[in-house]
C-alpha atoms as a PDB file:
ATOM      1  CA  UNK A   1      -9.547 -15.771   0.377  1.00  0.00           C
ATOM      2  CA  UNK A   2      -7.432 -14.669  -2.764  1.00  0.00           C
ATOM      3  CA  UNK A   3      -9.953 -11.630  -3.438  1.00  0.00           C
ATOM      4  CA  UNK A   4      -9.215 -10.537   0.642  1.00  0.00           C
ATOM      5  CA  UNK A   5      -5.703 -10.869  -0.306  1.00  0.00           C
ATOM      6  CA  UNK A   6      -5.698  -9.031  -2.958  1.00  0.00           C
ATOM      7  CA  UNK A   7      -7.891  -6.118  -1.459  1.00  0.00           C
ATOM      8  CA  UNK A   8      -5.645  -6.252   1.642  1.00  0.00           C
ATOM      9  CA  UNK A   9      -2.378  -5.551  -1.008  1.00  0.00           C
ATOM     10  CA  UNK A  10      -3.857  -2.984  -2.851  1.00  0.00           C
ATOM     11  CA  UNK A  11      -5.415  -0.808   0.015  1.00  0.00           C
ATOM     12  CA  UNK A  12      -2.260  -0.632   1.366  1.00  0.00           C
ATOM     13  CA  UNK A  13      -0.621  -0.382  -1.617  1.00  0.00           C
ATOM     14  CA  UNK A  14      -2.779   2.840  -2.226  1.00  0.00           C
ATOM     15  CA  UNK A  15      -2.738   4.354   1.288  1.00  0.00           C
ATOM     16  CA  UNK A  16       0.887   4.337   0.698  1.00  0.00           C
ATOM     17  CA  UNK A  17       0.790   6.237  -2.518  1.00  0.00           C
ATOM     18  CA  UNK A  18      -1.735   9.096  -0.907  1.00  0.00           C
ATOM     19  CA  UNK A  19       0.886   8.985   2.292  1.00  0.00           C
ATOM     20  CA  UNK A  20       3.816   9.425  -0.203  1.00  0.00           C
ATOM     21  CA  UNK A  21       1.740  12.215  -2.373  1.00  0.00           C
ATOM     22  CA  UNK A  22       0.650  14.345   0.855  1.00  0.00           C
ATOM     23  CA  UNK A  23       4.372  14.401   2.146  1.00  0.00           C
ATOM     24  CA  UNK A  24       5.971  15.617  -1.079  1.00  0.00           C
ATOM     25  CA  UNK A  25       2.917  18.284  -1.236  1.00  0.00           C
ATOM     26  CA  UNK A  26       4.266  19.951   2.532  1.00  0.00           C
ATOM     27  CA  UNK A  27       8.466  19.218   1.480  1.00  0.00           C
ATOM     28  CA  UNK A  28       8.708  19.699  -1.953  1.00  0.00           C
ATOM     29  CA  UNK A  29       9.922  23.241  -2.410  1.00  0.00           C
ATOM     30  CA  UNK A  30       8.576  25.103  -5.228  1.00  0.00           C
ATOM     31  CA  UNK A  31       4.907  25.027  -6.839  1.00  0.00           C
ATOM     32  CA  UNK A  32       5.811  22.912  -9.761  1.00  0.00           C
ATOM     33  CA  UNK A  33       7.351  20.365  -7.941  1.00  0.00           C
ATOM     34  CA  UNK A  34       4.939  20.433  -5.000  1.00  0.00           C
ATOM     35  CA  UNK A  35       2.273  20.183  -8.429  1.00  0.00           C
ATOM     36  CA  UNK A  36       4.220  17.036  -9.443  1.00  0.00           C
ATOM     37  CA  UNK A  37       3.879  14.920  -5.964  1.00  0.00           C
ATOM     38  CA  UNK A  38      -0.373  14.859  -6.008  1.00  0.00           C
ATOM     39  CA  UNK A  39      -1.039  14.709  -9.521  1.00  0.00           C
ATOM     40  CA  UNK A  40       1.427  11.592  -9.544  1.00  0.00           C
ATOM     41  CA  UNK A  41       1.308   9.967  -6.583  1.00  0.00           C
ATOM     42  CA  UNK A  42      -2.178  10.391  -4.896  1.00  0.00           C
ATOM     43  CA  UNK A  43      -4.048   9.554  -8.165  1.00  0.00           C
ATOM     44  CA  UNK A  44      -2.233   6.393  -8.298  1.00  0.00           C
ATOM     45  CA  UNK A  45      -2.797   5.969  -4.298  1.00  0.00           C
ATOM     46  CA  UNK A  46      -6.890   7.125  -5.263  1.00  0.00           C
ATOM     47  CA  UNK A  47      -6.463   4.598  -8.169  1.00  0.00           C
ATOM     48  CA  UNK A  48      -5.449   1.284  -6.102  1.00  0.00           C
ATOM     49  CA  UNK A  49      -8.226   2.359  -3.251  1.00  0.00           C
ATOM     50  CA  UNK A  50     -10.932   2.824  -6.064  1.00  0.00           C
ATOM     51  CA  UNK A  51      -9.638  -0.887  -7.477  1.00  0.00           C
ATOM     52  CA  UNK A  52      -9.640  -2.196  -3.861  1.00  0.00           C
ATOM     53  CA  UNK A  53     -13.337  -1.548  -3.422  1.00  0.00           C
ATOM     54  CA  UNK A  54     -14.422  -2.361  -7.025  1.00  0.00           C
ATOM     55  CA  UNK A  55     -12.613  -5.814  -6.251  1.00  0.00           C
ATOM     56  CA  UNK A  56     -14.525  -6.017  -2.392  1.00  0.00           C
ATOM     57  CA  UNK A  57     -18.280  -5.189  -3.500  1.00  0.00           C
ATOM     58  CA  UNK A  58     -17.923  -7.140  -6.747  1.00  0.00           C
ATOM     59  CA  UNK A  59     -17.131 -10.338  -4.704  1.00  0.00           C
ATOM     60  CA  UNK A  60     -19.864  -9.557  -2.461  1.00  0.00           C
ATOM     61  CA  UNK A  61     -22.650  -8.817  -4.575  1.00  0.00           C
ATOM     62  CA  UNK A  62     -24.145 -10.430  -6.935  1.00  0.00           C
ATOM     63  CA  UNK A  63     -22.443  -8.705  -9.715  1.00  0.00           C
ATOM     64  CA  UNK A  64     -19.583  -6.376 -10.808  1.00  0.00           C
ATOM     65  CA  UNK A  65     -19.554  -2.799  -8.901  1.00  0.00           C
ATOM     66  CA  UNK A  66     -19.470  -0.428 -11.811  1.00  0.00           C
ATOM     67  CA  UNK A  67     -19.693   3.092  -9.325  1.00  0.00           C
ATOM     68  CA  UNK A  68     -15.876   3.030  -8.685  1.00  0.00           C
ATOM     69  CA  UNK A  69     -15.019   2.068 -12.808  1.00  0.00           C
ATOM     70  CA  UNK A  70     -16.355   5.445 -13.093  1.00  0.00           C
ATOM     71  CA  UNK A  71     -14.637   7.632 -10.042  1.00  0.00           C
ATOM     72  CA  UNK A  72     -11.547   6.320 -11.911  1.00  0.00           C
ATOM     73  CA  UNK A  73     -12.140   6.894 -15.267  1.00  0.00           C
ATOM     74  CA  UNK A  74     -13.332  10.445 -13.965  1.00  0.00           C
ATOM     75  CA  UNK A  75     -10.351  10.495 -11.495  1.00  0.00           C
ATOM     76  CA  UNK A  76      -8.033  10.089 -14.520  1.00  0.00           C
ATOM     77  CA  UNK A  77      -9.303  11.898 -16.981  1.00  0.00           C
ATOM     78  CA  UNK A  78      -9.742  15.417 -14.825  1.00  0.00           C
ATOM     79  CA  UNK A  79      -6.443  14.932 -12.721  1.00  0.00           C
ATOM     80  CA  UNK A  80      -3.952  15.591 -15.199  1.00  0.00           C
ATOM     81  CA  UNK A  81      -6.084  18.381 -17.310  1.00  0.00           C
ATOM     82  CA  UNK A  82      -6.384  19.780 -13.655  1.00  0.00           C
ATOM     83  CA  UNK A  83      -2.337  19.789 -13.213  1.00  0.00           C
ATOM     84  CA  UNK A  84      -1.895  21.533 -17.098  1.00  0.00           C
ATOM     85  CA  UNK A  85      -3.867  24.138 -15.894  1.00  0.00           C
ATOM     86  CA  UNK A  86      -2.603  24.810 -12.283  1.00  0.00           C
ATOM     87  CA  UNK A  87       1.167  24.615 -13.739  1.00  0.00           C
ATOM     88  CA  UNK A  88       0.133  27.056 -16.861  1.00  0.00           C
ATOM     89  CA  UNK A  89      -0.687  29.883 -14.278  1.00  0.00           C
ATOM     90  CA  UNK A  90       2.026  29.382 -12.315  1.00  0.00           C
ATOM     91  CA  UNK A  91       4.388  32.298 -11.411  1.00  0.00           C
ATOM     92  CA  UNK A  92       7.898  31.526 -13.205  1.00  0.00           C
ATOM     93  CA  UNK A  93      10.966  32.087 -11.239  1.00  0.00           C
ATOM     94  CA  UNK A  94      13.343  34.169 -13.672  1.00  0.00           C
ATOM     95  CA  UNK A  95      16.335  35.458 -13.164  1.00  0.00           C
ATOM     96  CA  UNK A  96      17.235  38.325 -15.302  1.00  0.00           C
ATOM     97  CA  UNK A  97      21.263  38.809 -15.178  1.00  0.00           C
ATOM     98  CA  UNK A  98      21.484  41.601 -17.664  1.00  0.00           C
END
């Protein structure tokens, strides 16, 4: 019953997150900022879903689900080298007033 719980919290917990991440990636304004909302937000979201079903087929089988451990270590480790990149080739917005 706790386990259900738990999985219950954290899926929506994490559906929230990729919810929150997808709208800031079609309002945010600029590139950088529309960079920030999926790199932040929907890993975390992808993070709590991963956890969710690690936490389900664990109590299910007859031991720990190791599959998802490594879609999030994966998911973590690529995600933010992944954002460096996309916001190092990004076109700057200058100004030039002289």
């Amino acid at each position: 019953m706790l386990s259900e719980i738990l999985v219950s919290l954290l899926i929506v917990a994490g559906a929230s997150f990729v919810l929150i991440g997808a709208i800031g990636l079609v309002r945010l304004p600029d590139f950088l900022t529309r960079l920030h909302a999926p790199t932040k937000a929907t890993t975390l979201g992808a993070g709590c879903l991963l956890l969710a079903s690690m936490i389900y087929f664990s109590s299910r089988a007859a031991g720990p689900s190791l599959h998802e451990g490594l879609i999030t270590a994966f998911l973590f480790l690529t995600a933010p080298i992944s954002a460096q990149l996309l916001a190092q080739t990004a076109p700057t917005q200058t100004t030039d007033k002289s």
